[in-house]
C-alpha atoms as a PDB file:
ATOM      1  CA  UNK A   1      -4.371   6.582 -13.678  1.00  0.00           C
ATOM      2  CA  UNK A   2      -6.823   9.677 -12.861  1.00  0.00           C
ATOM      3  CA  UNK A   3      -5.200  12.439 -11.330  1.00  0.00           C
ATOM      4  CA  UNK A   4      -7.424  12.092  -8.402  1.00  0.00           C
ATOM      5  CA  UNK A   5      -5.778   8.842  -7.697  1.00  0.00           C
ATOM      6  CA  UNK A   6      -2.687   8.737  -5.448  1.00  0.00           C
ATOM      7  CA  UNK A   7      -1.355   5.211  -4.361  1.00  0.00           C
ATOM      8  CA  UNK A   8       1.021   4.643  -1.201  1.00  0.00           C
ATOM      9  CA  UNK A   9       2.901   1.374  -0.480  1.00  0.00           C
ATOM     10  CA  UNK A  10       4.863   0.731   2.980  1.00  0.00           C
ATOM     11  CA  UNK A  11       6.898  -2.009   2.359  1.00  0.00           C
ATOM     12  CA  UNK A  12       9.907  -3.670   3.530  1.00  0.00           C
ATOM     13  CA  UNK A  13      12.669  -5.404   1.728  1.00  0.00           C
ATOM     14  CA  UNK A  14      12.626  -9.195   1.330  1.00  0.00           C
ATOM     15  CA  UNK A  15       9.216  -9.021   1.861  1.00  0.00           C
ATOM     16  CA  UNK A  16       7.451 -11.522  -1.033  1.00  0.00           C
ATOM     17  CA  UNK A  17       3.305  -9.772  -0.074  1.00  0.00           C
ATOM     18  CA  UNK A  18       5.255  -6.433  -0.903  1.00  0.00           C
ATOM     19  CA  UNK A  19       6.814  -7.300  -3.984  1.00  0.00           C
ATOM     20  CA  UNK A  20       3.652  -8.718  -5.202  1.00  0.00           C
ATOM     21  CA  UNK A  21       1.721  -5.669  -4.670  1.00  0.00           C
ATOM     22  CA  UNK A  22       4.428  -3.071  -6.454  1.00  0.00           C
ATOM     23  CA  UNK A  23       4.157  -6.204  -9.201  1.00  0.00           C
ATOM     24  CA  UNK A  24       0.719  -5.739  -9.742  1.00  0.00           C
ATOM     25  CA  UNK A  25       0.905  -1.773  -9.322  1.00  0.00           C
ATOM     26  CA  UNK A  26       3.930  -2.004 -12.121  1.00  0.00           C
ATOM     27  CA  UNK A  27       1.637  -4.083 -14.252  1.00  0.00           C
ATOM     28  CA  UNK A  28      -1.314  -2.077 -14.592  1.00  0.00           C
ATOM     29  CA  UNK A  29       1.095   0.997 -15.169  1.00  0.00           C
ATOM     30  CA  UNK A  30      -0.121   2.407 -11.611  1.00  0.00           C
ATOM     31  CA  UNK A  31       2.054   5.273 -10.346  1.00  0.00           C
ATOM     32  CA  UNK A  32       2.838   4.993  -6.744  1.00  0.00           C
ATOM     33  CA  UNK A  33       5.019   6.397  -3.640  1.00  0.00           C
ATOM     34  CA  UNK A  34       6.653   3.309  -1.918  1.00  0.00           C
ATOM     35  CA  UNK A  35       8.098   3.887   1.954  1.00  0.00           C
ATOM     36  CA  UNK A  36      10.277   1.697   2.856  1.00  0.00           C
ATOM     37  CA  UNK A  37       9.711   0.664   6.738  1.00  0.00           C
ATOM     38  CA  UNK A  38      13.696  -1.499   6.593  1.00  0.00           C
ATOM     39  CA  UNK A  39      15.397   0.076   9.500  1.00  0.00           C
ATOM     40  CA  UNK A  40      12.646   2.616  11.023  1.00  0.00           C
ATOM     41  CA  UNK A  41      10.562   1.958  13.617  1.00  0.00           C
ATOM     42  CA  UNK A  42       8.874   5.299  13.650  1.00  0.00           C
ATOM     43  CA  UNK A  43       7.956   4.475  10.778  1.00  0.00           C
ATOM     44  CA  UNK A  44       5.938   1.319  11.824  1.00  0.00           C
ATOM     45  CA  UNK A  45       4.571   3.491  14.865  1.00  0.00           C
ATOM     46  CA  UNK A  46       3.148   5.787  12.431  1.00  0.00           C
ATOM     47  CA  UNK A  47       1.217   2.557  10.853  1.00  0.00           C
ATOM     48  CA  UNK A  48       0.542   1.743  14.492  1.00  0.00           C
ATOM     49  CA  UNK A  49      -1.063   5.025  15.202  1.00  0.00           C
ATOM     50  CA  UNK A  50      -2.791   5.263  11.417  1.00  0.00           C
ATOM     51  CA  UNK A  51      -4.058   2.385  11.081  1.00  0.00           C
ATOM     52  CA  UNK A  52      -3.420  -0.182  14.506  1.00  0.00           C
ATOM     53  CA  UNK A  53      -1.288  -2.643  12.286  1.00  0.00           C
ATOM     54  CA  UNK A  54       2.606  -2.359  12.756  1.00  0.00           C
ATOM     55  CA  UNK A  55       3.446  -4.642   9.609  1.00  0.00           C
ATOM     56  CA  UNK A  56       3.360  -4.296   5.588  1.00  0.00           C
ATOM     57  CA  UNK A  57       2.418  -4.197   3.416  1.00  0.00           C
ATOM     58  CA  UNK A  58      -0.026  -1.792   3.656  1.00  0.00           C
ATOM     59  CA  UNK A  59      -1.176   0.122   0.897  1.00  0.00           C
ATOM     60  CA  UNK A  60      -3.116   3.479   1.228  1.00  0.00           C
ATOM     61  CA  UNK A  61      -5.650   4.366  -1.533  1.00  0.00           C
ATOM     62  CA  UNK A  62      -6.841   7.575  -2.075  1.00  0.00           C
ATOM     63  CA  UNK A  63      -9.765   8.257  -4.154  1.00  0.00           C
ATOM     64  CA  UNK A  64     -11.251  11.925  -4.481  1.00  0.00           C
ATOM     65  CA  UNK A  65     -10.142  12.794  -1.459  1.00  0.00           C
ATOM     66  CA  UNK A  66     -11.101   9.745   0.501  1.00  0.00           C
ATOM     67  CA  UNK A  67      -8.370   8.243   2.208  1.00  0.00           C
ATOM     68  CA  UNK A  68      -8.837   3.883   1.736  1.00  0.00           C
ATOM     69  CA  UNK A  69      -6.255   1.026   3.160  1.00  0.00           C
ATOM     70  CA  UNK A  70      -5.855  -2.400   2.542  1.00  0.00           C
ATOM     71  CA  UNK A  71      -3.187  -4.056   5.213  1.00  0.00           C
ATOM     72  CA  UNK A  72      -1.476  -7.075   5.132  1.00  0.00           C
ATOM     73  CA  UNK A  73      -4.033  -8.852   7.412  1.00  0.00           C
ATOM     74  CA  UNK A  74      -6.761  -8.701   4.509  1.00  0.00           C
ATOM     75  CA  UNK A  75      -4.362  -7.987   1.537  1.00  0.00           C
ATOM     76  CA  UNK A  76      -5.709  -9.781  -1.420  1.00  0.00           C
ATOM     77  CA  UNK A  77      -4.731  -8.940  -4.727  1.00  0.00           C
ATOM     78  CA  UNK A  78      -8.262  -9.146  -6.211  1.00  0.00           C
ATOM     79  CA  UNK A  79      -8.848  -6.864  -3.210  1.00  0.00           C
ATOM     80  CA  UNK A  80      -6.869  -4.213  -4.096  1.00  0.00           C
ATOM     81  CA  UNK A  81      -7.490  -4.231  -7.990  1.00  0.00           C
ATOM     82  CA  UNK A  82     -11.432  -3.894  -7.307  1.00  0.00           C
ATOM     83  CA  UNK A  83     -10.046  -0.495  -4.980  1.00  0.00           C
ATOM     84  CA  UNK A  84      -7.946   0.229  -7.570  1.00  0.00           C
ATOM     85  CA  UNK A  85     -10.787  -0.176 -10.129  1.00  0.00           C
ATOM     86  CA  UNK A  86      -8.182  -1.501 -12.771  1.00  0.00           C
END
């Protein structure tokens, strides 16, 4: 993974979309920070005011300084690897 590449999953547990995502992330030997939403609802109201979505996965992508997202709404995993460039 280039250093200029920093991954961020909010996820929740129990929550199959999530656990695919950190599977695919695991597989392709991407680092990542995962925050956990279980419990938190400020949590979800910072998605809320980030990004308008309240729900996960969502999984922020940050590539030489520019700041990406791909939410549960449009979350494909072909999606994300293409992002990801992997």
């Amino acid at each position: 993974m280039s250093s200029a590449k920093k991954v961020v999953v909010w996820s929740k547990t129990g929550c199959h979309y999530c656990a695919e995502v950190k599977t695919l992330l695991d597989s392709k030997q991407i680092a990542y920070e995962n925050i956990s939403v279980d419990g938190n609802d400020g949590l979800r109201d910072v998605l809320q005011v980030k990004y308008g979505v309240r729900h996960v996965p969502v999984v922020e992508v940050e590539l030489a300084g520019e700041r990406r997202y791909v939410g549960w709404t449009d979350l494909e995993l072909s999606h994300l690897e293409e992002l990801l460039q992997v």
